[in-house]
Protein backbone atom coordinates (compact mmCIF):
# COMPACT_ATOMS: atom_id res chain seq x y z
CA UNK A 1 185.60 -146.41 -71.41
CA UNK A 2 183.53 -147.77 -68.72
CA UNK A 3 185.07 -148.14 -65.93
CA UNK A 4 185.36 -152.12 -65.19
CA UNK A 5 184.16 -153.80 -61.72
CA UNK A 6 186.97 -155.07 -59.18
CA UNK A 7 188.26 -158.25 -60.76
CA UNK A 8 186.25 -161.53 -59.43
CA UNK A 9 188.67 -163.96 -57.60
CA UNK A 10 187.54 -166.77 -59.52
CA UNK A 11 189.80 -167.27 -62.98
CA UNK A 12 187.84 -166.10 -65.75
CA UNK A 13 185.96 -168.89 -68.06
CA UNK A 14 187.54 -170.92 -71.15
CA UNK A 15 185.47 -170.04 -74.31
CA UNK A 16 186.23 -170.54 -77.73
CA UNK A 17 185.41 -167.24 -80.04
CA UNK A 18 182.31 -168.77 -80.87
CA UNK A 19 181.19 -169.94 -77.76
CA UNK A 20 181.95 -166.65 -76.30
CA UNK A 21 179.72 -164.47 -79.23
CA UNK A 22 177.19 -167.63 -78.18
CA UNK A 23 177.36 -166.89 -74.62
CA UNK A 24 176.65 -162.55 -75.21
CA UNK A 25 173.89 -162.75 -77.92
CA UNK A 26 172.01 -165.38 -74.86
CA UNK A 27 172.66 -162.70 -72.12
CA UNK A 28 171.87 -160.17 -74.06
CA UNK A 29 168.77 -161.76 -75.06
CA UNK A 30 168.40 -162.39 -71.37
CA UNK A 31 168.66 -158.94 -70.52
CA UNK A 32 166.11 -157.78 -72.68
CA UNK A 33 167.83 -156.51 -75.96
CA UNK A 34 165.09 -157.13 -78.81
CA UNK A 35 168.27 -157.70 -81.23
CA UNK A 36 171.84 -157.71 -81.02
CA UNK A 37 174.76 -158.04 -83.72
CA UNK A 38 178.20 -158.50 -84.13
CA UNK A 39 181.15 -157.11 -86.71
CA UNK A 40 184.24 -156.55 -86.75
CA UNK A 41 185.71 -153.24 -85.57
CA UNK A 42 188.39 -152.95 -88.38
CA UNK A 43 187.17 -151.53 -91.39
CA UNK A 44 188.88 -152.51 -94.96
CA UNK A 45 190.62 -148.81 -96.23
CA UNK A 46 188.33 -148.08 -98.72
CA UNK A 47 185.23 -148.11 -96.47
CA UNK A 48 186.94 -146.25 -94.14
CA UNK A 49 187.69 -143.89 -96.79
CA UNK A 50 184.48 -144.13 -98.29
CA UNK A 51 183.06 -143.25 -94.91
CA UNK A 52 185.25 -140.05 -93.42
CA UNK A 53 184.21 -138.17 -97.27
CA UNK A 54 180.74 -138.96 -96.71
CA UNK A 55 180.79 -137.26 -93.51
CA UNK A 56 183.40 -134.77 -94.67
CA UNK A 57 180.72 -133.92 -97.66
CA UNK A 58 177.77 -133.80 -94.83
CA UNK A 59 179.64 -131.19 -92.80
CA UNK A 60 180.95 -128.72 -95.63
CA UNK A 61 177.68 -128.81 -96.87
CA UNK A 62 176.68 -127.13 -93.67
CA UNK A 63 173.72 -130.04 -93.21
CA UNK A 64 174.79 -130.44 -89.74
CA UNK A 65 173.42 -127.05 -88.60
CA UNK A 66 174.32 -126.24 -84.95
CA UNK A 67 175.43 -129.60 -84.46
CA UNK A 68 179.00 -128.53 -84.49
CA UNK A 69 180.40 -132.19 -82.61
CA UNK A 70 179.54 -133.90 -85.96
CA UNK A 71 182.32 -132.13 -87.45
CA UNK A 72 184.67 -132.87 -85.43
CA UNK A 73 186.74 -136.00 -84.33
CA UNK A 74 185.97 -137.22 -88.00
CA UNK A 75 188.48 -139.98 -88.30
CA UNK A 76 187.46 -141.53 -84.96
CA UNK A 77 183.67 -141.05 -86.23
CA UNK A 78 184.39 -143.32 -89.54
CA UNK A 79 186.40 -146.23 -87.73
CA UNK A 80 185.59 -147.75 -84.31
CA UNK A 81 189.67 -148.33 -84.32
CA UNK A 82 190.18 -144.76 -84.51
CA UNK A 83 188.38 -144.60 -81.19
CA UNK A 84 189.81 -147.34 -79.60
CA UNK A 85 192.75 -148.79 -81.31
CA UNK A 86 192.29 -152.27 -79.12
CA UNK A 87 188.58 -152.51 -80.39
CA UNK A 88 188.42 -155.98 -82.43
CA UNK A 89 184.50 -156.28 -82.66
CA UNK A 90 181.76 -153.87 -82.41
CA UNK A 91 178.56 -155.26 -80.58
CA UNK A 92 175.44 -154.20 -81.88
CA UNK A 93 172.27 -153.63 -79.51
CA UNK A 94 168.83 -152.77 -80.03
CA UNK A 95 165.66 -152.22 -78.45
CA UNK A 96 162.24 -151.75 -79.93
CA UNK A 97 160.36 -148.75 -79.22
CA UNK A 98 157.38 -149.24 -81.78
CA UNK A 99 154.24 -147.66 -81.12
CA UNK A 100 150.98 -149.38 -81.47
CA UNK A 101 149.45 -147.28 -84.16
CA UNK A 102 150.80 -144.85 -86.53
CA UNK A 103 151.92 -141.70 -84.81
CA UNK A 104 151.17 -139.65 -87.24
CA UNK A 105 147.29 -139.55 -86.26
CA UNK A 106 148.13 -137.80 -83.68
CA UNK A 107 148.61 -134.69 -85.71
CA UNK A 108 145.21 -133.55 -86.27
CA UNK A 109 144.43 -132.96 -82.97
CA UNK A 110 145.89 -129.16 -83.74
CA UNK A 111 144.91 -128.01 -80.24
CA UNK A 112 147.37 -130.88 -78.56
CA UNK A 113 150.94 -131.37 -78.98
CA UNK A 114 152.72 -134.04 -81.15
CA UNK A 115 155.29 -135.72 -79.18
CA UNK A 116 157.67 -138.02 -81.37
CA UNK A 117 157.19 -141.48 -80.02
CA UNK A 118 160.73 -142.14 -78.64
CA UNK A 119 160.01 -139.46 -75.93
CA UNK A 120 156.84 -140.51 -74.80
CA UNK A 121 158.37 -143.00 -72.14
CA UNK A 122 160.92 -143.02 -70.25
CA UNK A 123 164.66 -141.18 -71.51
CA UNK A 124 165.83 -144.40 -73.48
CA UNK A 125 169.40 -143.47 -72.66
CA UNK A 126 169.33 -144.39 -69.16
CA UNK A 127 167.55 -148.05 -70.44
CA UNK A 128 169.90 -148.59 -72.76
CA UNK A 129 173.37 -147.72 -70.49
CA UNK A 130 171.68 -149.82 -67.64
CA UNK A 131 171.79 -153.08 -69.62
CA UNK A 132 174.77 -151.96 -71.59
CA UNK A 133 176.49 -152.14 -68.63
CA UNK A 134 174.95 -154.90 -67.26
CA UNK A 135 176.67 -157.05 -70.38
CA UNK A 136 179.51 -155.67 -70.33
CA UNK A 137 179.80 -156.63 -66.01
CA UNK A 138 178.76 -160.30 -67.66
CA UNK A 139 181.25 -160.01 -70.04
CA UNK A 140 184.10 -158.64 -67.57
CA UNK A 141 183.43 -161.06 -64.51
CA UNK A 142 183.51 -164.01 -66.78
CA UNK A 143 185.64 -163.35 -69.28
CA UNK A 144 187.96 -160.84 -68.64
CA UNK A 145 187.83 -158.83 -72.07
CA UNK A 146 188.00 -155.45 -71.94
CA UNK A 147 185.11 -153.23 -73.09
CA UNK A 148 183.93 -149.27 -74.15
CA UNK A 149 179.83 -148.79 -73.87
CA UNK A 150 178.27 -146.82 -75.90
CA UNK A 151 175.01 -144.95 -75.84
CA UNK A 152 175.21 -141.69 -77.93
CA UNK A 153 177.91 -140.19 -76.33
CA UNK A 154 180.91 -140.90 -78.42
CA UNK A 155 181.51 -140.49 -82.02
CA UNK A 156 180.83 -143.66 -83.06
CA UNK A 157 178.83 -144.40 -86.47
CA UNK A 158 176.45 -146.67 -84.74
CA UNK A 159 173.57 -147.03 -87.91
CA UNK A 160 176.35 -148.23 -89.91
CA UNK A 161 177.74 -150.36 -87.47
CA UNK A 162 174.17 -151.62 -86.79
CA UNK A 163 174.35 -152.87 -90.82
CA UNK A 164 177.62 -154.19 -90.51
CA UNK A 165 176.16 -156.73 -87.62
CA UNK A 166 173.19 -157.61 -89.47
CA UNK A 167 170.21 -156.08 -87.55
CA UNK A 168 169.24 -153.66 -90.50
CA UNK A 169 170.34 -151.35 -93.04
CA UNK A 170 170.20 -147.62 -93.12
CA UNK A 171 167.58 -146.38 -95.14
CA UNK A 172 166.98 -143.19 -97.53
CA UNK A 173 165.58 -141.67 -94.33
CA UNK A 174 169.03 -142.33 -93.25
CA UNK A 175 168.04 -144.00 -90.06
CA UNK A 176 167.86 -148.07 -89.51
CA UNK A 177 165.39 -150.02 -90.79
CA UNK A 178 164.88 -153.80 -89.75
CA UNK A 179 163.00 -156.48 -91.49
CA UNK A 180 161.54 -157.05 -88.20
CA UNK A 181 161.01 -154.26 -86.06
CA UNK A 182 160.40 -151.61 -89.54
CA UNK A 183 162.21 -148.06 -88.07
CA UNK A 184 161.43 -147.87 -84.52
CA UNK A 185 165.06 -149.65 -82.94
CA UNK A 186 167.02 -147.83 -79.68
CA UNK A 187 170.80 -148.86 -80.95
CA UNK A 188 173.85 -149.16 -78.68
CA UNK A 189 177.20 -150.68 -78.54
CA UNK A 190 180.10 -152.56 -77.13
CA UNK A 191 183.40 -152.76 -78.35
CA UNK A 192 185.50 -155.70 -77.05
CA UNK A 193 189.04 -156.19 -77.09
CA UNK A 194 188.78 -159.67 -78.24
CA UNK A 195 187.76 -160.97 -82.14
CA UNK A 196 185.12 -162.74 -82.34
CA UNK A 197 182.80 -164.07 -85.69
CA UNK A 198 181.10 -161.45 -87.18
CA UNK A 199 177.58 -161.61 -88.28
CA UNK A 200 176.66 -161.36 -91.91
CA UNK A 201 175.80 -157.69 -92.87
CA UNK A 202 172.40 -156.78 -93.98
CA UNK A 203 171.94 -155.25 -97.38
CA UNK A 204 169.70 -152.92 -98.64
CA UNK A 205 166.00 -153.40 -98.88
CA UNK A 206 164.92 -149.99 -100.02
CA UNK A 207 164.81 -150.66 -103.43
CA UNK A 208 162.73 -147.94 -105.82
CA UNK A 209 160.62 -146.94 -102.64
CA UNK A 210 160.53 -142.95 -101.47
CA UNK A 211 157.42 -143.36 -99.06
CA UNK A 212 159.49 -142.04 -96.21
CA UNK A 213 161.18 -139.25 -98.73
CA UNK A 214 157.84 -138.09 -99.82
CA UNK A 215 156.33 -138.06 -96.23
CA UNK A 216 158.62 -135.37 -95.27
CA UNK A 217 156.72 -132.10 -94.44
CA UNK A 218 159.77 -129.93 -94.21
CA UNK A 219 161.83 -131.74 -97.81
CA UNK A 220 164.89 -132.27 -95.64
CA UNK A 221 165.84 -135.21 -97.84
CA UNK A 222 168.14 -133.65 -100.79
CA UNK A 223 168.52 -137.00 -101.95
CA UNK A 224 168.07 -140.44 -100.66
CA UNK A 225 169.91 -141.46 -97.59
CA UNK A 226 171.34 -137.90 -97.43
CA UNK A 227 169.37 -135.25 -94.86
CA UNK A 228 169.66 -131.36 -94.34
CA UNK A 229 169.21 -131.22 -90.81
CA UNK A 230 168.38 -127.40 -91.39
CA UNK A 231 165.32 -128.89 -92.24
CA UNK A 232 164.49 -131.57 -90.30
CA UNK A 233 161.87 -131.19 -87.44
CA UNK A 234 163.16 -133.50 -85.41
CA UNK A 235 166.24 -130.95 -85.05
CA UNK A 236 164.54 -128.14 -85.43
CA UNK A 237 162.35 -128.79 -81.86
CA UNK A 238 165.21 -130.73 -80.25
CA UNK A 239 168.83 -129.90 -81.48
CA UNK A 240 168.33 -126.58 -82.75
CA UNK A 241 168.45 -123.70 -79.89
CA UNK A 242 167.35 -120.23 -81.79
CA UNK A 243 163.97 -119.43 -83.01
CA UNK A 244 163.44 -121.83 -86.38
CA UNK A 245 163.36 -120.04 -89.60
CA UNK A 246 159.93 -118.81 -90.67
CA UNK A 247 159.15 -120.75 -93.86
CA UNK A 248 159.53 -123.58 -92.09
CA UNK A 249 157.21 -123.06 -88.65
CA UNK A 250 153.93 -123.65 -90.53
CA UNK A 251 154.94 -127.16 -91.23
CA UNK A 252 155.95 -127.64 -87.47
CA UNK A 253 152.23 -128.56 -87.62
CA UNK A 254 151.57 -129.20 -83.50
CA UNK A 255 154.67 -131.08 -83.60
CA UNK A 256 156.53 -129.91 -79.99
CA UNK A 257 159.25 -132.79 -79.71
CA UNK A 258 161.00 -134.45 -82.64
CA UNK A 259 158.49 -136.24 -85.79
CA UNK A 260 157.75 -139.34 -86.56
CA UNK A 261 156.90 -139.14 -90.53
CA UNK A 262 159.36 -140.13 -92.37
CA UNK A 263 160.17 -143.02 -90.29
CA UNK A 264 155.92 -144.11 -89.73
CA UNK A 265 155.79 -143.83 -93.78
CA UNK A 266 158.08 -146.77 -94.03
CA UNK A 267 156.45 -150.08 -95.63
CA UNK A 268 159.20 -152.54 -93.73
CA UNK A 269 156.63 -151.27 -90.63
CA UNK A 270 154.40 -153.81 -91.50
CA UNK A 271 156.26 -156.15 -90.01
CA UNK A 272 157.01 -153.59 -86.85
CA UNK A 273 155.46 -154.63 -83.22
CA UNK A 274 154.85 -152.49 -80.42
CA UNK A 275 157.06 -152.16 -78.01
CA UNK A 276 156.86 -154.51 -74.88
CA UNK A 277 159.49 -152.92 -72.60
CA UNK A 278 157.77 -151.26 -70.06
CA UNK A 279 159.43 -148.37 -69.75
CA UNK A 280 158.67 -147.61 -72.92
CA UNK A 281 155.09 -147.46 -73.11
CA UNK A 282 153.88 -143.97 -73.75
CA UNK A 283 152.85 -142.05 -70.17
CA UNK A 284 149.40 -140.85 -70.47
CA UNK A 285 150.47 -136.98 -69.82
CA UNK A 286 152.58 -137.66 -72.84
CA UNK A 287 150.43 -138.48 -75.65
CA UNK A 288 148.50 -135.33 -77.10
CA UNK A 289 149.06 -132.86 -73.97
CA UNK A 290 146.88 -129.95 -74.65
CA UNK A 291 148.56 -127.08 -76.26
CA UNK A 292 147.54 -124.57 -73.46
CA UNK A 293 148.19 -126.60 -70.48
CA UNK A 294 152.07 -126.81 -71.48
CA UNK A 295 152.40 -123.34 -72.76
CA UNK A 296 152.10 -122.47 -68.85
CA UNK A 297 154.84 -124.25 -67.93
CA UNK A 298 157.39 -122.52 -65.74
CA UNK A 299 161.18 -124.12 -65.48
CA UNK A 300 160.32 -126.03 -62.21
CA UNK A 301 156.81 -127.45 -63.97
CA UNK A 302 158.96 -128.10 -66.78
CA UNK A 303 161.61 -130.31 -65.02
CA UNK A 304 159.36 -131.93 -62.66
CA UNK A 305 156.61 -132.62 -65.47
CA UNK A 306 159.52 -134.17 -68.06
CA UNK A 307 161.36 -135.89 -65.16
CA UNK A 308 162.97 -139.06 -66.57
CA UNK A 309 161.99 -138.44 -69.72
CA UNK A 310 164.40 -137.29 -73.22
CA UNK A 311 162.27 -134.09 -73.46
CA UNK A 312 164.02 -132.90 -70.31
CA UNK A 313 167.37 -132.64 -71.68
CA UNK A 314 166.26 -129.55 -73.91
CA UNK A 315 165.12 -127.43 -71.19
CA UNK A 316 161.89 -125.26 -70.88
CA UNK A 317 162.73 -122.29 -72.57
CA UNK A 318 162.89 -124.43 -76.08
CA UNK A 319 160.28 -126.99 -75.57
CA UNK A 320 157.71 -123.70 -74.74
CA UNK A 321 159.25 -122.20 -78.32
CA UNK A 322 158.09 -125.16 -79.68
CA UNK A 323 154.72 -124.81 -77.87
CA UNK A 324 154.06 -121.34 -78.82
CA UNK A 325 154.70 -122.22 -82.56
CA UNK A 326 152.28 -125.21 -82.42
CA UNK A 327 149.56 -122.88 -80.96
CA UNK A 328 149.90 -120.33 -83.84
CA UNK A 329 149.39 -123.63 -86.20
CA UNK A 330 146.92 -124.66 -84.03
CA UNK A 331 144.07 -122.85 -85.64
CA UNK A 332 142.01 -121.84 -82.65
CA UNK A 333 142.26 -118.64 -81.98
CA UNK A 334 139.51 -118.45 -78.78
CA UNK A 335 141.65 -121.33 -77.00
CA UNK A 336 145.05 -120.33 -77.57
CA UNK A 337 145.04 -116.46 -77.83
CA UNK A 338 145.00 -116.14 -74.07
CA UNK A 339 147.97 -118.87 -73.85
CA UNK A 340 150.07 -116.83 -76.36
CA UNK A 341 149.22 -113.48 -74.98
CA UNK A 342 150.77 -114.69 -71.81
CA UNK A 343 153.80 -115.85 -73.23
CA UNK A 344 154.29 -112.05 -75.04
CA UNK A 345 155.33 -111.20 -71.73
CA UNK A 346 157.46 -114.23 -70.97
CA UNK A 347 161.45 -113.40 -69.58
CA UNK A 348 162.82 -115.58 -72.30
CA UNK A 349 163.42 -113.70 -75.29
CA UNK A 350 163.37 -117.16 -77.37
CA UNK A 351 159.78 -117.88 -76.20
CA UNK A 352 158.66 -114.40 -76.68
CA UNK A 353 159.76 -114.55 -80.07
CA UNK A 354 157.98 -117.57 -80.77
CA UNK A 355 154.85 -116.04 -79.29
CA UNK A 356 155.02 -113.07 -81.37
CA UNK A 357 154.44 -115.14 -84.44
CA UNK A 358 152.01 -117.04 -82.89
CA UNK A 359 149.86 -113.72 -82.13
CA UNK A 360 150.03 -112.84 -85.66
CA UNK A 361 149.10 -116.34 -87.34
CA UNK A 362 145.85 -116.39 -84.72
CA UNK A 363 144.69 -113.23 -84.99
CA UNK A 364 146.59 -110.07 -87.28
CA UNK A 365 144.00 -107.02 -86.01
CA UNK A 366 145.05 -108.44 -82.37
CA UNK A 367 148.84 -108.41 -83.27
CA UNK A 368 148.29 -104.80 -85.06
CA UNK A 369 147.00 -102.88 -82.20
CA UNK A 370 149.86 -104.35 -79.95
CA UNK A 371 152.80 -104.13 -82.36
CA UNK A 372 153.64 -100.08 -81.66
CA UNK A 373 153.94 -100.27 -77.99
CA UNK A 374 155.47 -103.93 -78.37
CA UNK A 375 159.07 -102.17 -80.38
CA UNK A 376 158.94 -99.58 -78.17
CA UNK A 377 159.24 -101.71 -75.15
CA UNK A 378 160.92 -105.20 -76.00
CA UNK A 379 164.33 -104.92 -75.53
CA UNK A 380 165.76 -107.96 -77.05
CA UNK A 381 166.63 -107.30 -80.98
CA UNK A 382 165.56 -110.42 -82.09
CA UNK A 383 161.92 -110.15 -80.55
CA UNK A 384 161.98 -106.92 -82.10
CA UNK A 385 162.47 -108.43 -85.63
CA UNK A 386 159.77 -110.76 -84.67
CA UNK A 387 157.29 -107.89 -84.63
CA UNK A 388 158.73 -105.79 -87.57
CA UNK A 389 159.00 -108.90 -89.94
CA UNK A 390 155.57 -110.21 -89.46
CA UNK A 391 153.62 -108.57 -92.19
């Protein structure tokens, strides 16, 4: 829970339910949130049934991968009242984050790494709490109603609760989709300890479409609105800390940070608009950094190059994995031989690994005449296996 500001002096305002759901959507409005929705935090039994075996079925199916947290704290992840048992309504926040073309241009410049447009600005987390808090301070000095923030860092179902208040439904790509900012919405929420009228819930606008099923380079989607995140790039590059499995590093593509496809193939993005808040406008050194440039990237480049950014939060030794994969899809053997040769020789094993495959992708008499003395010197196992199992 966040913890609440000293109490004001003055007696806290007289607002009817509906005044007071009036008097947040205006601030939060005010404050910048592109949309903002409210429900009720008690869920009937049979939806909250229907949602702990849906998550149940996710995690025994093992499509969580190393995301272990989604398995756990299930009953609090299926009702907001099971993480707060004073919650009466869930909030719903969002911010748009749209780009203003579609991202996925981006990948056929093979020598220059795809960065998933939610992590080309600034680390939306720290955007999002900021204001969070700054409505729930508006809500506390005036009000008096207690209040939990949340931003990703609690298990709360927060596409769901998104639908429940209205601002979109969850689509077969199993993220939100909005009739009028398409896929590209930032959610976070409040729960209040007071009830006030819920919004009407969206319904489902899919229909017979599978454009963002189809667009999937990896086919993480075993059925509509279920995902494999074994599969999915955007975990693979982000969530996912060992080297990725090898069937699926050709279809990395020079993706280095998350992927945008199934979400840009989307038809509700027709009615998308790019993003206005500042701090989300892509930084320069952000969009399409060359391949080569970030492969030389030592931790304290790393950190001070990602500052204030999501891309940060994974650390250099993965996000230069994911850099020496992209060059061995890159194609270019003249320009990015050098780059991978270098990282051979790097002290993390992970990146070595990654570089290994690389070698042999750009250039196999190159990767021959090294392998020998390569076993008989590497000294992690799993770079080892790199260079046996590349045939």
């Amino acid at each position: 829970m966040a913890r609440l500001p000293p109490t004001p002096k003055r007696p806290p305002r007289r607002a009817t339910p509906r005044e007071l759901r009036d008097a947040i959507r205006d601030e939060a409005l005010r404050l910048g949130f592109d949309a903002v929705g409210f429900a009720a935090a008690a869920l009937a039994p049979e939806a909250r049934a229907r949602r702990l075996a849906e998550l149940t079925q996710f995690v025994e199916q093992g499509f969580q991968g190393d995301m272990g947290w989604l398995g756990e704290r299930r009953a609090e992840r299926a009702d907001p009242q099971g993480l707060w048992p004073e919650a009466r309504t869930v909030v719903s926040l969002a911010l748009n984050y749209g780009p203003d073309s579609d991202p996925r241009a981006g990948q056929a410049a093979r020598e220059h790494g795809a960065i998933s447009v939610y992590a080309q600005g600034r680390d939306y987390h720290d955007v999002m709490k900021t204001r969070l808090k700054a409505l729930g301070r508006f809500i506390w000095d005036n009000y008096r109603h207690s209040i939990k923030v949340f931003v990703d860092t609690a298990p709360l179902m927060e596409k769901p609760s998104a639908q429940a208040a209205g601002l979109g439904w969850q689509g077969k790509h199993t993220n939100l989709v909005s009739r009028r900012f398409g896929s590209w919405l930032f959610l976070g929420e409040l729960l209040l300890s007071v009830e006030l009228p819920a919004d009407a819930a969206e319904s489902d606008h899919c229909g017979q479409c599978r454009a963002c099923l189809d667009a999937c380079p990896t086919a993480a989607f075993p059925a509509p609105y279920r995902i494999d995140a074994r599969r999915c790039i955007s975990y693979l590059t982000i969530e996912h800390e060992g080297a990725i499995d090898r069937e699926l590093r050709a279809a990395l593509g020079n993706r280095i940070y998350g992927c945008d496809d199934c979400l840009a193939a989307c038809p509700w993005n027709k009615f998308a608009r790019a993003a206005q808040e500042a701090a989300f406008v892509p930084r320069p050194d952000l969009a399409l950094p060359a391949l080569v440039e970030l492969a030389a990237l030592d931790d304290q480049a790393f950190r001070r190059r990602f500052a204030g950014t999501a891309i940060k939060r994974i650390g250099r030794d993965r996000f230069v994995r994911n850099v020496a994969y992209a060059l061995g899809n890159s194609g270019a053997p003249q320009a990015a031989l050098p780059a991978v040769e270098r990282l051979l020789a790097d002290s993390s094993p992970l990146v070595r690994g990654a570089a290994v495959w690389a070698l042999a992708e750009l250039d196999r008499h190159r990767f021959d005449r090294l392998r020998r003395d390569a076993l008989a010197a590497e000294s992690d196992a799993g770079v080892r296996a790199e260079w046996g199992a590349t045939t």
